[in-house]
Protein backbone atom coordinates (compact mmCIF):
# COMPACT_ATOMS: atom_id res chain seq x y z
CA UNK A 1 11.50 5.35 42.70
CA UNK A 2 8.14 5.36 42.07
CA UNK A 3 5.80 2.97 43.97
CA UNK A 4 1.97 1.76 44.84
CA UNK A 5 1.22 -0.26 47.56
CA UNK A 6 3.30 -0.93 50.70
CA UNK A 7 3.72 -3.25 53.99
CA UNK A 8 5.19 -4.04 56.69
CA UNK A 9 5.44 -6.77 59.36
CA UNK A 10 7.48 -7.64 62.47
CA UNK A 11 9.55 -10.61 61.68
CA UNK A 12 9.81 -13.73 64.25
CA UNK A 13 13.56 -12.15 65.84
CA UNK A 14 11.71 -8.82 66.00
CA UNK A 15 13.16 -7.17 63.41
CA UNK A 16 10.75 -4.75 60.92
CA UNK A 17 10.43 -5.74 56.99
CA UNK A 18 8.66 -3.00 54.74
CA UNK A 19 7.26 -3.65 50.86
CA UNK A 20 6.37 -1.54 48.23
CA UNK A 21 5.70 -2.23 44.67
CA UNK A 22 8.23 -0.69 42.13
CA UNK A 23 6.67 0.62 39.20
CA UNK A 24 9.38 1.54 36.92
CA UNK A 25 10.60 -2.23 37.09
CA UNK A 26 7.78 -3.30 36.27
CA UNK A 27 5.19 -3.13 38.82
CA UNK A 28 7.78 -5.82 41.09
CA UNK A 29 8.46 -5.94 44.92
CA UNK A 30 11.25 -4.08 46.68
CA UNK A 31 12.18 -4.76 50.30
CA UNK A 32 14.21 -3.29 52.99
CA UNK A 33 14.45 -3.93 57.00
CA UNK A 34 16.25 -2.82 60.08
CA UNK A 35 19.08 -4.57 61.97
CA UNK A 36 18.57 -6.09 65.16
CA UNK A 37 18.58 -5.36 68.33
CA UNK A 38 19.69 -1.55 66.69
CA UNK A 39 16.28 -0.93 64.74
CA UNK A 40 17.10 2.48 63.40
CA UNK A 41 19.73 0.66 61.28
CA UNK A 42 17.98 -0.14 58.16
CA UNK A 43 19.47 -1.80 54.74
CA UNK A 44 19.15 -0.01 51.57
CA UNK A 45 16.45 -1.04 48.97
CA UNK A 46 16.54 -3.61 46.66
CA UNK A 47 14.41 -5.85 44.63
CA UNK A 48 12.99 -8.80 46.66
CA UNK A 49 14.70 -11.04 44.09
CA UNK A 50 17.98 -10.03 45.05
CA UNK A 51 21.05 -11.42 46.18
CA UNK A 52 21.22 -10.19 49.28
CA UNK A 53 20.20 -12.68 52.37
CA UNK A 54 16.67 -12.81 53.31
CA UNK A 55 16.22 -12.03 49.30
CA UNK A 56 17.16 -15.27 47.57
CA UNK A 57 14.23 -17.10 47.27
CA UNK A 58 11.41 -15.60 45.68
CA UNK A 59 12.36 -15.51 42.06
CA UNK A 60 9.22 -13.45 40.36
CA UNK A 61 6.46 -15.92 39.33
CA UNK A 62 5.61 -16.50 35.75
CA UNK A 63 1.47 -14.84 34.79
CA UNK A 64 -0.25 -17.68 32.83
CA UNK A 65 -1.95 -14.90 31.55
CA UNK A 66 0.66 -12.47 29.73
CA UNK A 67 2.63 -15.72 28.27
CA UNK A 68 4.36 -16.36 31.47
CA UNK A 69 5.70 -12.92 31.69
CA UNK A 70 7.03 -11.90 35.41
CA UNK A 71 3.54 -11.39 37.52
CA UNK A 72 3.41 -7.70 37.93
CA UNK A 73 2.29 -6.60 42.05
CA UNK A 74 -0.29 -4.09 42.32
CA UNK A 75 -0.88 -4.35 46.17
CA UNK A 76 1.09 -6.45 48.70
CA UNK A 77 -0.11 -7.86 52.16
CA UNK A 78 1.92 -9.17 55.21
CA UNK A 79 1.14 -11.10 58.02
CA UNK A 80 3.07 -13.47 61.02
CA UNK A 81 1.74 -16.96 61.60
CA UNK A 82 0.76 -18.49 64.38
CA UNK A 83 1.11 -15.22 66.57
CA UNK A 84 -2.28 -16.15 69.31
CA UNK A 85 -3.71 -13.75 71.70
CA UNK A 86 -1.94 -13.64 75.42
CA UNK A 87 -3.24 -12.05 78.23
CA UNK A 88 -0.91 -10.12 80.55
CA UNK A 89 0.45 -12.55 83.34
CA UNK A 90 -0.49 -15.84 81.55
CA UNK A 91 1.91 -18.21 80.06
CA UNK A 92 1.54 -17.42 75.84
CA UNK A 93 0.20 -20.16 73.94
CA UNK A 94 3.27 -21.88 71.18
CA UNK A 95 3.87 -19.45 68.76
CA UNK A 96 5.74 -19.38 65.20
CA UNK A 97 5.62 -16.07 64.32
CA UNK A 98 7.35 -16.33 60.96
CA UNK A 99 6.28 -14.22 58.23
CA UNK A 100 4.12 -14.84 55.15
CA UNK A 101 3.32 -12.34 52.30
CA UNK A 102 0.85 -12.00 49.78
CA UNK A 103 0.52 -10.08 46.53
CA UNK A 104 -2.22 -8.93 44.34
CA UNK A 105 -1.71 -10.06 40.38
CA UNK A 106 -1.48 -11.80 37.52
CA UNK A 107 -3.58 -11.74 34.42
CA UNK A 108 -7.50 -12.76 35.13
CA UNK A 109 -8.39 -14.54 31.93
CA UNK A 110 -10.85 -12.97 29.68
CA UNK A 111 -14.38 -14.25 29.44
CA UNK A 112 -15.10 -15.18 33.08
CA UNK A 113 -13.00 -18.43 34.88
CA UNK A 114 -11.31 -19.56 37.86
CA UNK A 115 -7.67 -17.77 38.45
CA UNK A 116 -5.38 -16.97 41.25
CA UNK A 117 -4.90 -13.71 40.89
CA UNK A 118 -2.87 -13.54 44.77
CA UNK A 119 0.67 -15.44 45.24
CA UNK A 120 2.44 -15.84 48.10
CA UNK A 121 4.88 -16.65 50.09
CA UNK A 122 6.71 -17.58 53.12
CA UNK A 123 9.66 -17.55 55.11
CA UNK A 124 11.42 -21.10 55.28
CA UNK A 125 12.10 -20.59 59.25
CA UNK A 126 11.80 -18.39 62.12
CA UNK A 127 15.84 -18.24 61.68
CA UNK A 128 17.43 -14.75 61.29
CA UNK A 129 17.89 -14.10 57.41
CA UNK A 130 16.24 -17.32 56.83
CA UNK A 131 15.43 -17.72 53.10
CA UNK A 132 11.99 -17.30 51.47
CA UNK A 133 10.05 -19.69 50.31
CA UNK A 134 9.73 -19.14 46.30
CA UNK A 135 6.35 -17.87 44.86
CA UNK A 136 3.25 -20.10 44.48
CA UNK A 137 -0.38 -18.76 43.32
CA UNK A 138 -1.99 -18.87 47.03
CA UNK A 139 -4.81 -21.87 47.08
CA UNK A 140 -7.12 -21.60 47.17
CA UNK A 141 -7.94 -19.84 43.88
CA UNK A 142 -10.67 -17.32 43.87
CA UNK A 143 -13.07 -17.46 41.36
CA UNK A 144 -14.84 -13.65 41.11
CA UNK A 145 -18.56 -13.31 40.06
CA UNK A 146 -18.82 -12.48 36.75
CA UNK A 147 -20.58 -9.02 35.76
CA UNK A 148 -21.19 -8.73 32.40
CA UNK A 149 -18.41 -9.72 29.89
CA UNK A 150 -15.48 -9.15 32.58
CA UNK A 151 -14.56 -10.48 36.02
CA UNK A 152 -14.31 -8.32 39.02
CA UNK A 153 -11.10 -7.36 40.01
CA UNK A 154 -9.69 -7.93 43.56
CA UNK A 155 -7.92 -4.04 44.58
CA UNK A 156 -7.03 -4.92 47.88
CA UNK A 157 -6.15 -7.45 50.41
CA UNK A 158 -5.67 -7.30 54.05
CA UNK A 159 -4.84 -9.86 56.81
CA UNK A 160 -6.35 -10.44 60.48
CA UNK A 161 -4.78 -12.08 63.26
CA UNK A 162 -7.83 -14.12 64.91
CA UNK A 163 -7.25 -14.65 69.01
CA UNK A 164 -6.03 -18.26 68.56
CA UNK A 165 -3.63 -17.57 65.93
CA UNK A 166 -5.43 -18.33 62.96
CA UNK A 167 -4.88 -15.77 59.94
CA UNK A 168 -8.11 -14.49 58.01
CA UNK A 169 -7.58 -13.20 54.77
CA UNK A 170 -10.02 -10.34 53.49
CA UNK A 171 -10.32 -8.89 50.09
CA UNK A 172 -11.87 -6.23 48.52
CA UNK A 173 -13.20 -6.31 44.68
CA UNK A 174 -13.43 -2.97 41.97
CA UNK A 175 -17.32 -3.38 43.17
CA UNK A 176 -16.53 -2.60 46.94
CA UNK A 177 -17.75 -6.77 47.98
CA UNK A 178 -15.42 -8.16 50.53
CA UNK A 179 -14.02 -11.92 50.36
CA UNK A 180 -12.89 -14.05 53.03
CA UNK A 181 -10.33 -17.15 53.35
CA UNK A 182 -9.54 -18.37 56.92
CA UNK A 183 -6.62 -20.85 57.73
CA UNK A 184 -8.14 -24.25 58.80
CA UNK A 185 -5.81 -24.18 62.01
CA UNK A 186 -3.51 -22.42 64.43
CA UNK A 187 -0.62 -24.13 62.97
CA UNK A 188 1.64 -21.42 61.05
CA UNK A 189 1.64 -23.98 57.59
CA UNK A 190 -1.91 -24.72 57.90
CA UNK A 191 -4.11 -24.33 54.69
CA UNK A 192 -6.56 -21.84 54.08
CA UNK A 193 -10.18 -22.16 53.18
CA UNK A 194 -12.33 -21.50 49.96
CA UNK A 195 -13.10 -18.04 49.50
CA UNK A 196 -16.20 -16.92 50.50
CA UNK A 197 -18.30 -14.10 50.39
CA UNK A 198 -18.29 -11.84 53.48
CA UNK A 199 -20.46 -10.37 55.66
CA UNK A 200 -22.18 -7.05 54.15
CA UNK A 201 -25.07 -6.43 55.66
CA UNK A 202 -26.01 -2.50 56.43
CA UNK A 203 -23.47 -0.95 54.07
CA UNK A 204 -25.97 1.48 51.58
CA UNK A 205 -22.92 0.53 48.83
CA UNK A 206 -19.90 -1.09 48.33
CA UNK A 207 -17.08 -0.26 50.70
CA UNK A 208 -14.65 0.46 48.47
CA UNK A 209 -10.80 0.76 48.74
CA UNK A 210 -10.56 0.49 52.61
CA UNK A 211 -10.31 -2.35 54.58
CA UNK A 212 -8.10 -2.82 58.37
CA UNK A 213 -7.72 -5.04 61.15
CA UNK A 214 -6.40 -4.86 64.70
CA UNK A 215 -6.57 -6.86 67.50
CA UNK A 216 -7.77 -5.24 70.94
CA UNK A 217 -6.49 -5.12 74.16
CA UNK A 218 -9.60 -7.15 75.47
CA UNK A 219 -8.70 -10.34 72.89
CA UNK A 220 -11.22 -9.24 70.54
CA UNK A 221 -10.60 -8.09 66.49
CA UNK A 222 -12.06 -5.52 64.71
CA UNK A 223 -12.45 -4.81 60.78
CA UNK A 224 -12.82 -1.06 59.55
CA UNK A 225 -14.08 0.06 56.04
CA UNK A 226 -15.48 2.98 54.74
CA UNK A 227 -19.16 2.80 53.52
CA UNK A 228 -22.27 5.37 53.67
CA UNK A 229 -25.44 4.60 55.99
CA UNK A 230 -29.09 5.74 55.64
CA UNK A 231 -27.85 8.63 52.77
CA UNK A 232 -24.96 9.88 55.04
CA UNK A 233 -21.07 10.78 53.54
CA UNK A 234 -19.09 8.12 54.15
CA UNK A 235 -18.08 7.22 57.68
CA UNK A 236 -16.18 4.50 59.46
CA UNK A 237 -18.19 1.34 59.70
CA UNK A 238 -16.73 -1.45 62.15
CA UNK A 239 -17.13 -5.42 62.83
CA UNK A 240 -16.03 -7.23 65.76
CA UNK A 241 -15.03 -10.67 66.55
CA UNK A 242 -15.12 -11.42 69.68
CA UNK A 243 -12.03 -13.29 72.07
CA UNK A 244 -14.52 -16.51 71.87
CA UNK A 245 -15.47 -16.23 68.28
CA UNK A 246 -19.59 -16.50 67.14
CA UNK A 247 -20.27 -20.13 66.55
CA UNK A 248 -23.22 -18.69 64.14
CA UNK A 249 -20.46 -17.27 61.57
CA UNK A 250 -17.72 -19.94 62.10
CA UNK A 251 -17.45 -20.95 58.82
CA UNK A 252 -16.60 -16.73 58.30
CA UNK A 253 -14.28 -17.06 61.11
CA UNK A 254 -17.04 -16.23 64.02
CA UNK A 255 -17.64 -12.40 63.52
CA UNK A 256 -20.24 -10.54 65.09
CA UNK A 257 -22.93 -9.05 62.49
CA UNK A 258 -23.82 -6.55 61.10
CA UNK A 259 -21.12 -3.98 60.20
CA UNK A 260 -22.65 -0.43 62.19
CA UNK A 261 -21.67 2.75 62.21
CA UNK A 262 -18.13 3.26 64.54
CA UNK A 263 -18.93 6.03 67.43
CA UNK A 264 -16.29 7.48 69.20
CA UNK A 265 -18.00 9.66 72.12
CA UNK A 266 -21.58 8.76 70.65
CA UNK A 267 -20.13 10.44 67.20
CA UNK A 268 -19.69 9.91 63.95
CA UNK A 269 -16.84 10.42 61.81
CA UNK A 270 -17.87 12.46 59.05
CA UNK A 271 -16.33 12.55 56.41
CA UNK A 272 -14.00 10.11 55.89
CA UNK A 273 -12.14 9.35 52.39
CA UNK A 274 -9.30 6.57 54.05
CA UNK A 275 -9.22 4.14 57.19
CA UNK A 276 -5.57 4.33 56.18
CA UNK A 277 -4.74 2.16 59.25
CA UNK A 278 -4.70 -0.23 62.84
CA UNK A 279 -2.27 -1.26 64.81
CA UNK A 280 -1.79 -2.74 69.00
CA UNK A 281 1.69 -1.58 70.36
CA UNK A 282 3.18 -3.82 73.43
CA UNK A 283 1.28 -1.96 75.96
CA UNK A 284 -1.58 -3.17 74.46
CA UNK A 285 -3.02 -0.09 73.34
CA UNK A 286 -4.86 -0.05 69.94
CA UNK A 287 -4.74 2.83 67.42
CA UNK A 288 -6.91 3.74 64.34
CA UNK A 289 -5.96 6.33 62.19
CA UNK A 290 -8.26 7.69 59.00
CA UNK A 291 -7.99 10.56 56.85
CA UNK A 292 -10.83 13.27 56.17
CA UNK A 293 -11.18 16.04 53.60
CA UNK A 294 -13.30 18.03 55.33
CA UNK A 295 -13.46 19.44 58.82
CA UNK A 296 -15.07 16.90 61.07
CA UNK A 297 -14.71 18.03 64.50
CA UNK A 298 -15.42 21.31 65.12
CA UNK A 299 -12.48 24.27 64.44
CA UNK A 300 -10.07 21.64 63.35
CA UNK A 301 -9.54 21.57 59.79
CA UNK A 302 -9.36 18.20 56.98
CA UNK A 303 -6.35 16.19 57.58
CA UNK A 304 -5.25 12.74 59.61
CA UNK A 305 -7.26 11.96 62.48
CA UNK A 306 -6.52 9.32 65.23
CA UNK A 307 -7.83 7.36 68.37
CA UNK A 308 -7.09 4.97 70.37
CA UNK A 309 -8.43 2.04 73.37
CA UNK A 310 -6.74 0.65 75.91
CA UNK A 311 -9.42 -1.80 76.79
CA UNK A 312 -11.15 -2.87 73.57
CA UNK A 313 -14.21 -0.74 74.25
CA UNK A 314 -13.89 2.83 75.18
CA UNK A 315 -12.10 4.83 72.80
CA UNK A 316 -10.65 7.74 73.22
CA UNK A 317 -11.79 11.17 71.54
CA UNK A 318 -10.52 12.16 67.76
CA UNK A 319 -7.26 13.60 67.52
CA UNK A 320 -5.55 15.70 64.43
CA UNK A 321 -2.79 13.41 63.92
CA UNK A 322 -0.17 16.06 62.31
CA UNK A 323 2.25 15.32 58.66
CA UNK A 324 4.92 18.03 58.16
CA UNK A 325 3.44 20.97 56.34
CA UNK A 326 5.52 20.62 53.55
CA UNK A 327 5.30 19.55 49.88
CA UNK A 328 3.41 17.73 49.23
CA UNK A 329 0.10 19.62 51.31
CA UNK A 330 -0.39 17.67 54.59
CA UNK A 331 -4.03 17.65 52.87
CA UNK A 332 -3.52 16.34 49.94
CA UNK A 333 -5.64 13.17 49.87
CA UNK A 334 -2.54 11.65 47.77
CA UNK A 335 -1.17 10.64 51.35
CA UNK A 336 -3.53 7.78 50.93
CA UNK A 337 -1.49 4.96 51.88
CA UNK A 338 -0.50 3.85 56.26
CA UNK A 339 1.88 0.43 57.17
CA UNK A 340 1.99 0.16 60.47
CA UNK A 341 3.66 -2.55 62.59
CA UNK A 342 5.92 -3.51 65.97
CA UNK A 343 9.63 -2.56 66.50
CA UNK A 344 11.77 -4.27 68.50
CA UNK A 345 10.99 -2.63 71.32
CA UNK A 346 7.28 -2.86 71.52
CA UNK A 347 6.69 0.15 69.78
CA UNK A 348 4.72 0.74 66.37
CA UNK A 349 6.41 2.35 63.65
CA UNK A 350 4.39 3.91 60.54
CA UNK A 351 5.41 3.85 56.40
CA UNK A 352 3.16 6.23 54.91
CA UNK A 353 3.01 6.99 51.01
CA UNK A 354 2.98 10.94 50.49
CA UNK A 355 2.86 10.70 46.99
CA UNK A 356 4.52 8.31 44.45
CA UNK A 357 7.96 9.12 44.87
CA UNK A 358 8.09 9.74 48.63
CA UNK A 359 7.32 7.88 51.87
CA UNK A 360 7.78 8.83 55.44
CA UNK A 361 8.15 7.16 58.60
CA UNK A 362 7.14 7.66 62.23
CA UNK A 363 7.63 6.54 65.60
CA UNK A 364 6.86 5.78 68.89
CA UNK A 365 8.76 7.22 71.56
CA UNK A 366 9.25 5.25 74.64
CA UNK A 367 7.03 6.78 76.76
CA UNK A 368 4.16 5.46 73.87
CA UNK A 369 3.62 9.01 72.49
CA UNK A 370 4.30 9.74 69.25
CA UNK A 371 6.48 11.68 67.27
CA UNK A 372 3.91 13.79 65.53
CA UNK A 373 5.74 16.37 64.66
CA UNK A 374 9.05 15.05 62.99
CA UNK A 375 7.77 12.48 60.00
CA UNK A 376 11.16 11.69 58.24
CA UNK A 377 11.78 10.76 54.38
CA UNK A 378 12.16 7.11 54.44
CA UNK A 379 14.67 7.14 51.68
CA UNK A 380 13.62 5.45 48.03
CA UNK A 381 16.39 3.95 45.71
């Protein structure tokens, strides 16, 4: 099998679903999760069409564009609904937490004009194996500044959690400008805004490929991208919003601006080709891993980095963040792809896309370290 982009999410009975896009079929979806409560016991592959349970619903949707052809998926995105922030020793606010996914594609029409070029969709319950909803183009539509005779292009999309449950959607164009919907309301089925342009300000250029989000143990969210200030390589740039939101930026979904620079000990992180990834595990502790191809801390050589807070606001030093040192290269800057989301048990559990016929997984161990030193093949059809 040979795939692009991947996901994962934690489903509302805990379980973990993982996505990647199947290119020899056609650039379509492929699924496959773990069994509950024994989450080392995972299905086989298998399109997300299929007849299998949890697979029945979401026939591929026709592209208006390429005479109602199957949509072909370039990059898929995965989220829970109505999941709000809970502090440890408070009662949790009503949650849904069923899942919803988005995809990147379709056809943009050619000159310039309003398309969808995202669908989506969404489970029908929180009920084990519930079905999925079938495929709609996700409203509302986006309509991409025009530059020159062709639209831009949306290459990624990424989801945030806000504290109260709401779900912000972020997207990235072929320009590196970033787009924002935000759902009008903490209710799981609650419609999402127009699409607006995001905040930009103090980027030298576009921020390219790399956009994630995590919540942080203090309430708070963050965004990471990659971007260059005053002349530098490009390092990690960062945006917060805070637990109570900024009333100034509501309409954006009350983020703090500008981007800046992300320190870690008064540092920066230089240089930096992928944010590949963030993710909170039950103890509340909030990782960030990124991938540099050259050395950036003294002595240690290119490779996967990671840190981590257990607060929100101190964060702890740089780490190497070891792949097995076999083929391919631990440095090859082909490992450019990190899912990340919660087991079961708490724990976080990472897909990452070696090349484009192999993905790996890893772990947390129950004592919340990781292990580092044993990625396995997470097997493709």
């Amino acid at each position: 099998m040979a795939f692009l982009g991947i996901c994962a999410s934690r489903s509302a009975d805990g379980r973990t679903q993982v996505w990647a896009v199947h290119i020899e079929s056609g650039a379509t979806l492929y699924t496959r999760w773990n069994g509950f409560p024994n989450y080392d016991n995972w299905n086989g592959w298998g399109p997300f069409d299929g007849p299998q349970p949890g697979r029945e619903g979401p026939t591929p949707p026709p592209d208006p564009g390429n005479n109602g052809q199957p949509v072909q998926f370039s990059q898929p995105c995965a989220s829970q609904l109505q999941v709000p922030f809970s502090l440890a020793g408070v009662a949790p606010p009503p949650t849904d937490g069923r899942m919803q996914l988005w995809g990147i594609g379709g056809t943009p029409p050619r000159p310039s004009g309003e398309y969808s070029p995202f669908y989506t969709t969404t489970k029908s319950s929180r009920v084990q194996n519930a079905q999925w909803l079938p495929w709609e183009a996700f409203s509302p539509p986006m309509n991409f500044p025009s530059r020159g005779e062709e639209n831009n292009t949306p290459v990624q999309i990424t989801s945030a959690t806000l504290p109260d449950g709401r779900v912000q959607l972020f997207v990235v164009d072929n320009v590196g400008e970033i787009f924002t919907s935000l759902q009008d309301s903490v209710i799981f089925d609650s419609p999402f805004a127009p699409w607006a342009l995001f905040i930009s300000e103090n980027f030298d250029g576009g921020l390219g490929q790399n956009l994630t989000a995590a919540r942080l143990p203090n309430g708070s969210v963050n965004l990471w991208g990659v971007g260059t200030f005053h002349d530098s390589p490009q390092t990690i740039f960062s945006l917060t919003r805070p637990a109570s939101g900024n009333p100034s930026t509501a309409a954006l979904g009350g983020w703090d601006p500008p981007w800046a620079p992300f320190l870690v000990g008064g540092r920066l992180f230089l240089s930096v080709l992928a944010v590949l990834g963030a993710a909170s595990d039950l103890n509340n502790v909030t990782y960030l891993w990124a991938y540099s191809p050259a050395p950036s801390i003294a002595g240690v050589p290119p490779g996967w980095f990671m840190t981590s807070t257990s607060n929100g606001t101190a964060w702890a030093e740089w780490s190497p963040f070891e792949i097995p040192v076999t083929p391919p290269s631990p440095r090859d800057p082909k490992f450019d792809q990190l899912a990340a989301a919660r087991r079961s048990d708490g724990g976080l559990i990472l897909f990452a896309r070696a090349s484009d016929t192999e993905m790996l997984v890893n772990y947390q161990l129950p004592n919340g370290s990781w292990n580092s030193n044993n990625w396995l093949p997470f097997d493709l059809p």
